[in-house]
N, C-alpha and C. Protein backbone atom coordinates (compact mmCIF):
# COMPACT_ATOMS: atom_id res chain seq x y z
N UNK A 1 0.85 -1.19 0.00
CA UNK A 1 0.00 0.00 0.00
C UNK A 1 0.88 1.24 0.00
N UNK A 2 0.69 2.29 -0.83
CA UNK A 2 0.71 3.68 -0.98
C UNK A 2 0.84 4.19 0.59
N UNK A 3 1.74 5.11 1.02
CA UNK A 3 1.52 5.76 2.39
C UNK A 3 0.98 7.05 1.89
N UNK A 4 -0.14 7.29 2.79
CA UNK A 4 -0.96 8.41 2.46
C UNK A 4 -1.16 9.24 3.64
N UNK A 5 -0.62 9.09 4.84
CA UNK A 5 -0.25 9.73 5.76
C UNK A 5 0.51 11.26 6.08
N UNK A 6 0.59 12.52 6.07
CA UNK A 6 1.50 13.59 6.32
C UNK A 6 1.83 13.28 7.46
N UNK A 7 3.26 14.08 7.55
CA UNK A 7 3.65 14.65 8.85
C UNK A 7 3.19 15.24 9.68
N UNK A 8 2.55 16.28 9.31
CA UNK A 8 1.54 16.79 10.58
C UNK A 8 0.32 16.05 10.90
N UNK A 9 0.00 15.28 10.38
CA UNK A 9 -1.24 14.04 10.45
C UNK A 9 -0.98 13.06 11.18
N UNK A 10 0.84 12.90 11.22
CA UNK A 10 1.47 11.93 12.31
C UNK A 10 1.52 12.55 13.21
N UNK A 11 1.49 13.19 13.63
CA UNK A 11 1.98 14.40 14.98
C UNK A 11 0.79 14.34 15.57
N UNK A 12 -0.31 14.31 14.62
CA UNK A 12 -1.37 14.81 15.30
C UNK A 12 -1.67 13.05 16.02
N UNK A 13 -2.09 12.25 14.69
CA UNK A 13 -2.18 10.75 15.26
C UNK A 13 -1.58 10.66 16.56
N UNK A 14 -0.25 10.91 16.65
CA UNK A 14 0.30 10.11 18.21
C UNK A 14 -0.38 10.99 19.16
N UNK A 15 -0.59 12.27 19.12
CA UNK A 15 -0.79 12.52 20.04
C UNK A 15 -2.25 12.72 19.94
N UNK A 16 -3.35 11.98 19.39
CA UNK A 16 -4.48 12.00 19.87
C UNK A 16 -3.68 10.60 20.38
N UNK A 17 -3.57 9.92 19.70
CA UNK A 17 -3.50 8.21 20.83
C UNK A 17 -3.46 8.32 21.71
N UNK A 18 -2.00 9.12 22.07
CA UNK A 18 -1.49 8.92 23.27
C UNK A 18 -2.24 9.26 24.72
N UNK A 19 -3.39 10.14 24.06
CA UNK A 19 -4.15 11.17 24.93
C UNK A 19 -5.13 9.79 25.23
N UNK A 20 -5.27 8.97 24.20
CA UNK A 20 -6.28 8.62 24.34
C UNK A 20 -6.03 6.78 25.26
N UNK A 21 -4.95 6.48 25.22
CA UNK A 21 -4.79 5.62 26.27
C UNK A 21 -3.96 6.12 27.17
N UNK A 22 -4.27 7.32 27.59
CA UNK A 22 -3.73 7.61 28.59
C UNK A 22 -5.03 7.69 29.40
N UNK A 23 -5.90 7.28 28.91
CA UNK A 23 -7.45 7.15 29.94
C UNK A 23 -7.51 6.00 30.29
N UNK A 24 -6.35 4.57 30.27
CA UNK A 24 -6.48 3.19 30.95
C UNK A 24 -6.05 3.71 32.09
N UNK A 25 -5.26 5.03 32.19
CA UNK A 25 -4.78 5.31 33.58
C UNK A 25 -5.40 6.03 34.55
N UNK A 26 -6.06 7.18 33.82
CA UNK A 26 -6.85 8.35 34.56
C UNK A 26 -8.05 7.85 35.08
N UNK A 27 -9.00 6.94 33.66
CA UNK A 27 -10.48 6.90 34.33
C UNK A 27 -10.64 5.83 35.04
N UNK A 28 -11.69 5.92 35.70
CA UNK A 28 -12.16 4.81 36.57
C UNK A 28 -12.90 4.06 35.91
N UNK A 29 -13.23 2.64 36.43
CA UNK A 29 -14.72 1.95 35.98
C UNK A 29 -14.36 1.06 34.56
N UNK A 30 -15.59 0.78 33.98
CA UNK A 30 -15.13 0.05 32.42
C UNK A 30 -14.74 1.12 31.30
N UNK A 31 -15.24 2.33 31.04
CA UNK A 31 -14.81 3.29 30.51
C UNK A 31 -13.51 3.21 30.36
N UNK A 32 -12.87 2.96 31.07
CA UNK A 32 -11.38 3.34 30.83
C UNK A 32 -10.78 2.57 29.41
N UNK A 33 -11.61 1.51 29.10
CA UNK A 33 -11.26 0.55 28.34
C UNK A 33 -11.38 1.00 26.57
N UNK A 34 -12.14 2.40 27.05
CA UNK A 34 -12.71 3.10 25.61
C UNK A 34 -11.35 3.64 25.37
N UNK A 35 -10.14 3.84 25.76
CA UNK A 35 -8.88 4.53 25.55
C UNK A 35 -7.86 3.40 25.18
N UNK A 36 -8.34 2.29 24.69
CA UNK A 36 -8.04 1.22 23.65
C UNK A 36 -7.81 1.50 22.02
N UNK A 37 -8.90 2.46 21.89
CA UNK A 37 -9.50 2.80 20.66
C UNK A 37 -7.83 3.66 20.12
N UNK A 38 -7.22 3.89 20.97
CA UNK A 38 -5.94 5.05 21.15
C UNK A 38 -4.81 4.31 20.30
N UNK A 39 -5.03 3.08 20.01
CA UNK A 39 -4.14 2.27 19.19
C UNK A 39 -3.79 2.34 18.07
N UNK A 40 -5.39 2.34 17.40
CA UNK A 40 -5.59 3.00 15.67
C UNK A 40 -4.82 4.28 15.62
N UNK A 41 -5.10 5.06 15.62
CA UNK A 41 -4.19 6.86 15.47
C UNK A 41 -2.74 6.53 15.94
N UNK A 42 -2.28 5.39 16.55
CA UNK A 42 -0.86 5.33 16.85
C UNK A 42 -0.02 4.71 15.67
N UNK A 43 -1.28 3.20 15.28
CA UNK A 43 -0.92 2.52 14.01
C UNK A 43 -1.10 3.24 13.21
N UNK A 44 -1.68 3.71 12.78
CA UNK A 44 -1.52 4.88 11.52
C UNK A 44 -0.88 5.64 11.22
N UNK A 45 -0.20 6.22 12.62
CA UNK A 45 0.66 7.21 12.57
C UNK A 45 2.26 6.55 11.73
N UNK A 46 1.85 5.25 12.64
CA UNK A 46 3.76 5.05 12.76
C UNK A 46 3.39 4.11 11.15
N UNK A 47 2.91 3.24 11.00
CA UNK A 47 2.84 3.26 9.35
C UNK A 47 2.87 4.27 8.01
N UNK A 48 2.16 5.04 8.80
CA UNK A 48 1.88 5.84 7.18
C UNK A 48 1.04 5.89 6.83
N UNK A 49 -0.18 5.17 7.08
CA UNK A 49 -1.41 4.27 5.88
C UNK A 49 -2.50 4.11 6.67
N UNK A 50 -3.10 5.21 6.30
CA UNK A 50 -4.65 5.06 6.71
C UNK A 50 -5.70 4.69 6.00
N UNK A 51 -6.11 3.33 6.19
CA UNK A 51 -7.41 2.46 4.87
C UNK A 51 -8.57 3.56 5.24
N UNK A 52 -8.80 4.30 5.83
CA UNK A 52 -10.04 5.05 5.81
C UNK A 52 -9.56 6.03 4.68
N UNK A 53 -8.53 6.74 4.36
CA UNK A 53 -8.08 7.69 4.02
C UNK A 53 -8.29 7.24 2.20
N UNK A 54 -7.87 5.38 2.20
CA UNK A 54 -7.43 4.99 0.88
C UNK A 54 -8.77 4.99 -0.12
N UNK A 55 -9.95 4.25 1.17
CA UNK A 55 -11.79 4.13 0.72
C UNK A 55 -11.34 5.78 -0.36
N UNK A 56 -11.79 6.22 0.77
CA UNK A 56 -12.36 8.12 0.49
C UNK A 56 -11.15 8.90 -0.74
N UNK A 57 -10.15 8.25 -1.25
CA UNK A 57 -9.54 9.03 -1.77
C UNK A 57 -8.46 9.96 -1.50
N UNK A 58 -8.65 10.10 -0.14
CA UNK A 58 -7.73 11.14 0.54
C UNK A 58 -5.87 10.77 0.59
N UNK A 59 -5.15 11.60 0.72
CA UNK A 59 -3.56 11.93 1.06
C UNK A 59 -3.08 13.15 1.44
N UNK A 60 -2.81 13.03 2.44
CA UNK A 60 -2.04 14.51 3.06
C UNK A 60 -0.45 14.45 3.17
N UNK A 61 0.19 13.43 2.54
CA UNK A 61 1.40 13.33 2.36
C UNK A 61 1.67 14.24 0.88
N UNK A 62 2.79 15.01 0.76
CA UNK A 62 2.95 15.86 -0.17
C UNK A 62 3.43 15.31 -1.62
N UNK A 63 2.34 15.96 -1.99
CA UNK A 63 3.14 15.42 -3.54
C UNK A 63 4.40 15.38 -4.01
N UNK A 64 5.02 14.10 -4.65
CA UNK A 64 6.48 14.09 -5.29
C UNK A 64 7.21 15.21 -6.48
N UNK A 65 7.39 16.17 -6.70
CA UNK A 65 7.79 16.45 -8.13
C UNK A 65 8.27 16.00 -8.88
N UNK A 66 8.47 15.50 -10.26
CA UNK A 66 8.90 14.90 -11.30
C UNK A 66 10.33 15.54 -11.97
């Protein structure tokens, strides 16, 4: 697969993840378990390659010049 990922799209990915399993630590109860979800935006980040991005057409990685 094509990486269709930017740099600032990685930046952003880790650090929603990170935010987001950082709630196995903060919240209480079963909720906490919703900061699982924090995995995807990490895998994406550190790959490159977002299949939601590939469906829809999208790339925020910069075009090559020829």
């Amino acid at each position: 697969m094509k990486q269709n990922v930017g740099s600032v799209d990685k930046v952003l990915r880790i650090i929603v993840g990170l935010a987001l399993l950082s709630m196995l630590v903060w919240v209480e109860g079963n909720a906490k378990y919703w900061g699982l979800i924090g995995i995807v935006p990490l895998l994406t980040a550190l790959t490159g390659i977002c299949p939601a991005y590939s469906l829809i057409g999208v790339s925020t990685c910069p075009s090559k010049k020829s």
